[in-house]
Protein backbone atom coordinates (compact mmCIF):
# COMPACT_ATOMS: atom_id res chain seq x y z
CA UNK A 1 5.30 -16.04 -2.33
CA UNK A 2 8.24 -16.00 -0.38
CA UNK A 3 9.94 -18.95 0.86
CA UNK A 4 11.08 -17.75 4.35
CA UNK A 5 13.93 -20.49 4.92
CA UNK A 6 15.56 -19.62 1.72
CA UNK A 7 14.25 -15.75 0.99
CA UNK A 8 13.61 -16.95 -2.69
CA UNK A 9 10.75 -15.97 -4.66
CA UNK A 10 9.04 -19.14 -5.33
CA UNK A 11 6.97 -20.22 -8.25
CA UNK A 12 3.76 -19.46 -6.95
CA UNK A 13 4.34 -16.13 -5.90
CA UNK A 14 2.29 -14.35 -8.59
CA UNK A 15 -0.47 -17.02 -7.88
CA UNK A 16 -1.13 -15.86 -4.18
CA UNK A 17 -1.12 -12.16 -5.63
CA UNK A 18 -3.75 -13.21 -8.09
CA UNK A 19 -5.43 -14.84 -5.38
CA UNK A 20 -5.35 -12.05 -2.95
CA UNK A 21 -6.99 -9.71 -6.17
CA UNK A 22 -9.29 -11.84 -6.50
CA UNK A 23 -10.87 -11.63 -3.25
CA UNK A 24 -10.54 -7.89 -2.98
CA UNK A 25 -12.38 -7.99 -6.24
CA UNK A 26 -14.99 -9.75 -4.40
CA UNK A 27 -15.58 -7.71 -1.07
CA UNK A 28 -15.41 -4.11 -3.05
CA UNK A 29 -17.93 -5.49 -5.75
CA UNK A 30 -19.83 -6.48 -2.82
CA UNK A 31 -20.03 -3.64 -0.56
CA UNK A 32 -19.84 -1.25 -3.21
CA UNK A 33 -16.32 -0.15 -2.76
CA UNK A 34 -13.67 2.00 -4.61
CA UNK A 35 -9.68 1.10 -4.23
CA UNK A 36 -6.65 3.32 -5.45
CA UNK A 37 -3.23 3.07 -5.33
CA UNK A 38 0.06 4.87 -4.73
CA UNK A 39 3.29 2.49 -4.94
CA UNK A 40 7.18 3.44 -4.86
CA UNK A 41 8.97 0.16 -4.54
CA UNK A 42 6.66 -2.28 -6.46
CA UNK A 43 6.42 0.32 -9.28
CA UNK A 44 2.58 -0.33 -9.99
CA UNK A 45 3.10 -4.47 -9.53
CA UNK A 46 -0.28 -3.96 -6.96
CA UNK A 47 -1.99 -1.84 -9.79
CA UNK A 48 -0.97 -4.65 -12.08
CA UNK A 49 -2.53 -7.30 -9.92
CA UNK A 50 -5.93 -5.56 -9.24
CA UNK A 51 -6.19 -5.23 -12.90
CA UNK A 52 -5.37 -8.94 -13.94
CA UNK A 53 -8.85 -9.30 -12.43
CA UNK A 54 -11.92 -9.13 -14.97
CA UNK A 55 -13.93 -6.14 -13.81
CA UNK A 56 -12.18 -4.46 -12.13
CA UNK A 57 -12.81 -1.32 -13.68
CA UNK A 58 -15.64 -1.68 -11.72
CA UNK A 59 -13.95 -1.21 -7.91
CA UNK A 60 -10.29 0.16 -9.27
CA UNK A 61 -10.14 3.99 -9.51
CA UNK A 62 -6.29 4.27 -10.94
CA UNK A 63 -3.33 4.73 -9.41
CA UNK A 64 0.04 6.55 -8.97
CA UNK A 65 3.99 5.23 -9.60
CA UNK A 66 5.41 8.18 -7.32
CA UNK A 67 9.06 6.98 -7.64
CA UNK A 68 11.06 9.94 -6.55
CA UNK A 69 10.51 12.10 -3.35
CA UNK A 70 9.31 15.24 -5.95
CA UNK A 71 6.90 13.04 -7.38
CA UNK A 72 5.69 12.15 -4.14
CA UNK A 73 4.70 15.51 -3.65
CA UNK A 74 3.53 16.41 -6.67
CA UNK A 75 1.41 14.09 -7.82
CA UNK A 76 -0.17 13.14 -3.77
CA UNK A 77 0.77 16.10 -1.55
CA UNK A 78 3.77 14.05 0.64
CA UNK A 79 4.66 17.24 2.38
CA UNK A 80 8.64 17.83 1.42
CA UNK A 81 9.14 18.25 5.73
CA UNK A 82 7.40 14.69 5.84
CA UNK A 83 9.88 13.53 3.72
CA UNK A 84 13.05 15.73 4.52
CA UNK A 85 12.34 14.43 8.41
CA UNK A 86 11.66 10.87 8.30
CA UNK A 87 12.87 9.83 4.57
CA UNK A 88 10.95 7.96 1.74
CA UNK A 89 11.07 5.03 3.48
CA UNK A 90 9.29 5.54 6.25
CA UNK A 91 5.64 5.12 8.25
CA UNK A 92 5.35 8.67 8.27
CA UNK A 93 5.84 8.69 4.15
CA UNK A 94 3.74 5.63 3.31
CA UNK A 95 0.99 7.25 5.49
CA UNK A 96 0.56 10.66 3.60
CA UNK A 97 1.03 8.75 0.54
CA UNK A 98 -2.07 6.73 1.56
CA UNK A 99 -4.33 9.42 2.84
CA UNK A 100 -3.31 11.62 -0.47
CA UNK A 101 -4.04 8.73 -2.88
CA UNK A 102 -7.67 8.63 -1.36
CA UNK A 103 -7.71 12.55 -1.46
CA UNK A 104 -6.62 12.83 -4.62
CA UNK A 105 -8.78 10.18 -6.09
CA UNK A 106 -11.60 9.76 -4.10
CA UNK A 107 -11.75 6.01 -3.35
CA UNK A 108 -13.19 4.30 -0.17
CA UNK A 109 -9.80 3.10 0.86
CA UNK A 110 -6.16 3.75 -0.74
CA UNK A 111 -3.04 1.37 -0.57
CA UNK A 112 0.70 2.83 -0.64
CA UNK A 113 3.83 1.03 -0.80
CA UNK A 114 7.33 2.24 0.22
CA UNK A 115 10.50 0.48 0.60
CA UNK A 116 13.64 -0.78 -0.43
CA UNK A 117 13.63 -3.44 -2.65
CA UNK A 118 17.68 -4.05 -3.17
CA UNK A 119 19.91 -5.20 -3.94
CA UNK A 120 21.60 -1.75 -3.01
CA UNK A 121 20.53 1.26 -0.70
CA UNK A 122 20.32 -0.04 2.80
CA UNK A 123 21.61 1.43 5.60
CA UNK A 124 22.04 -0.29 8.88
CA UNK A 125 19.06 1.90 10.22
CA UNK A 126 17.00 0.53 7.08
CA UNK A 127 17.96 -2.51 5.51
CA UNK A 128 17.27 -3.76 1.84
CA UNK A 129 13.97 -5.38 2.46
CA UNK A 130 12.56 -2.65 4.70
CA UNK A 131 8.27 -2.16 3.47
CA UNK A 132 5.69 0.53 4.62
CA UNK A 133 2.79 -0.47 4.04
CA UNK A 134 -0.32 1.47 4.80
CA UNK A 135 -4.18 1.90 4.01
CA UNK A 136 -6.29 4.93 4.21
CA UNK A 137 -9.89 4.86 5.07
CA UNK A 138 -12.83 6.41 6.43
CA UNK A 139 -11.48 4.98 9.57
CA UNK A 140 -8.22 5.97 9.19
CA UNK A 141 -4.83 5.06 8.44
CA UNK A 142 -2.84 1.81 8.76
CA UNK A 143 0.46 1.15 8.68
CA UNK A 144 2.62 -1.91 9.06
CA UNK A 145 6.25 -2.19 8.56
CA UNK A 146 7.99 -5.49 6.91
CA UNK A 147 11.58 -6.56 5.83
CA UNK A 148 11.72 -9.07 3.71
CA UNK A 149 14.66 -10.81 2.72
CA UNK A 150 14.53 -12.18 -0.56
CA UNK A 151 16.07 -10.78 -3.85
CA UNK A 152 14.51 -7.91 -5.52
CA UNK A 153 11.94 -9.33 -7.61
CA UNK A 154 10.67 -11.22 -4.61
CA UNK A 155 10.59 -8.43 -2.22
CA UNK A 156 8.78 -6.64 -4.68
CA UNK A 157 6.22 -9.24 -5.00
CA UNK A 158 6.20 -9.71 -1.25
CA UNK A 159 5.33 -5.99 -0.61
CA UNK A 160 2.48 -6.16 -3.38
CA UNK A 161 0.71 -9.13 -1.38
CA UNK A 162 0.73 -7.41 1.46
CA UNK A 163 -0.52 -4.43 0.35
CA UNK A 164 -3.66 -6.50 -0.93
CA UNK A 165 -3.52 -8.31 2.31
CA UNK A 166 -3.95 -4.96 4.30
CA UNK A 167 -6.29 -4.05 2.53
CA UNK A 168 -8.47 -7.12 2.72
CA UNK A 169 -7.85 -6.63 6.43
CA UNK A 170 -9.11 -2.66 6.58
CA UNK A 171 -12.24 -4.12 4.64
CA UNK A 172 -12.81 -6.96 6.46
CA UNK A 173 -12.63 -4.94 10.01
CA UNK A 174 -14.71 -2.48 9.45
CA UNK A 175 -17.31 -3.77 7.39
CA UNK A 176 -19.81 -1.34 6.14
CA UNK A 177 -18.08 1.12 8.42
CA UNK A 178 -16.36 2.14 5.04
CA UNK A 179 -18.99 4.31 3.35
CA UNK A 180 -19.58 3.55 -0.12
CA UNK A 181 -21.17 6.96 -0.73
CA UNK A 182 -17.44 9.17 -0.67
CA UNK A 183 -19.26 11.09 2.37
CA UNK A 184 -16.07 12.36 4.23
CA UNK A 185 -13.62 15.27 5.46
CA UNK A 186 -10.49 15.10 3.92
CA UNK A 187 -8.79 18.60 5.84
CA UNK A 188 -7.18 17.25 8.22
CA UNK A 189 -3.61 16.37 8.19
CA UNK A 190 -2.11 14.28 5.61
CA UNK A 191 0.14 12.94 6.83
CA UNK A 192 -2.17 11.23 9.73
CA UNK A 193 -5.93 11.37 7.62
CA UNK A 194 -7.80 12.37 10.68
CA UNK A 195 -7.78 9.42 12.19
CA UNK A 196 -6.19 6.37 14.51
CA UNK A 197 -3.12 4.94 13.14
CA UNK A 198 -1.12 2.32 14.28
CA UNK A 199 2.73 0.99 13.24
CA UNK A 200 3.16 -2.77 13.53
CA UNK A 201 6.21 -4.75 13.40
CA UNK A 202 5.46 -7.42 10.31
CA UNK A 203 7.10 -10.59 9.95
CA UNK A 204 10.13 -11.12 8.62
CA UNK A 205 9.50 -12.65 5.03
C-alpha cells in the first residue's frame, strides 16, 4: 500500500491487492457476478490481481490494456471528441472506458483505470499521480478521482487497489440490484451508461 507520510510503496502493497481480489472473488462467486476490465495506467496490474485468485475464471470475463487514445477507441468505443475535449486523463475518459468495457464484454460491472503514473507528464492542471477511477453497472457509472503521490510503481499499485476497492463498493451498494442474468440496455450514451454518475474527490495517497 502506500505509506502516505512518505509516498513510498511499502512492502505490503501487493498483499492488500491480493486481499482486496480476494474478496471480490468472494461477493461475484456469490451473487453470481461477472467483472471486466479496461486499464491505461496500471497496464493490466488489476487484471493481474483478479487472476492471482484461484477461480477466477469463474467471475473474470477478460480485459483490455487500452494504452494509447486510438486504442481507446478502438478496442472500447472512447469517442475521439470524448477524448479530444477532456484528455485521457480524465472522468469523462475513465467513464466511457467503463461503460464500453461492460458493452463490449458483457459483464455485470466493468472497472477502468486512467492516470498518470510519473515520473514525467504532469501538468499543473494534472499532476503525476492524478487516477480516474470508475465502475460501470446496471446502476450506472462511478467515478472517483485520486492523486497519489508516490513513485511510479506505487501509484500504479495504488490505482489497482482502488479500482478493486470501487468495485467492492458498487457490489456491496447495490446488492442484488446488479442482475446476474446480463438483462440490460446498453444504447445509451457511452460516455455516461444511462445512468447516475457521480465525481468524488479521493484522498490524497
Amino acid at each position: 500500500m502506500l505509506d502516505e507520510r512518505t509516498g513510498e510503496h511499502d512492502a505490503d502493497g501487493l498483499t492488500s491487492l491480493r486481499e482486496l481480489a480476494v474478496r471480490l472473488g468472494e461477493r461475484c462467486t456469490a451473487l453470481g457476478l461477472q467483472v471486466a476490465t479496461v486499464e491505461s495506467c496500471t497496464g493490466g496490474l488489476v487484471g493481474h490481481a483478479i487472476t492471482e485468485i484461484p477461480g477466477s475464471s469463474g467471475y473474470y470475463v477478460g480485459g483490455f490494456v487500452t494504452y494509447s487514445d486510438e486504442l481507446k477507441f478502438r478496442a472500447v468505443g472512447v469517442p475521439h471528441d470524448v477524448l479530444s475535449a477532456h484528455g485521457a486523463v480524465s472522468a469523462q475518459v475513465a467513464m466511457a472506458m467503463a461503460t464500453g468495457g461492460r458493452q463490449h464484454t458483457g459483464a455485470n460491472l466493468a472497472a477502468a483505470v486512467t492516470g498518470i503514473a510519473g515520473p514525467d507528464g504532469g501538468s499543473p492542471s494534472k499532476p503525476v499521480g492524478l487516477t480516474y477511477i470508475a465502475v460501470a453497472d446496471d446502476i450506472g457509472v462511478a467515478v472517483r478521482r485520486h492523486v497519489w503521490n508516490g513513485d511510479r510503481s506505487a501509484n500504479k499499485v495504488a490505482s489497482a487497489e482502488a479500482a478493486l476497492e470501487l468495485l467492492l463498493e458498487r457490489i456491496e451498494a447495490a446488492g442484488t440490484t446488479i442482475s446476474a442474468s446480463h438483462d440490460r440496455d446498453d444504447s445509451g450514451d457511452p460516455g455516461v451508461a444511462g445512468g447516475v454518475s457521480g465525481e468524488f474527490d479521493g484522498p490524497r495517497g
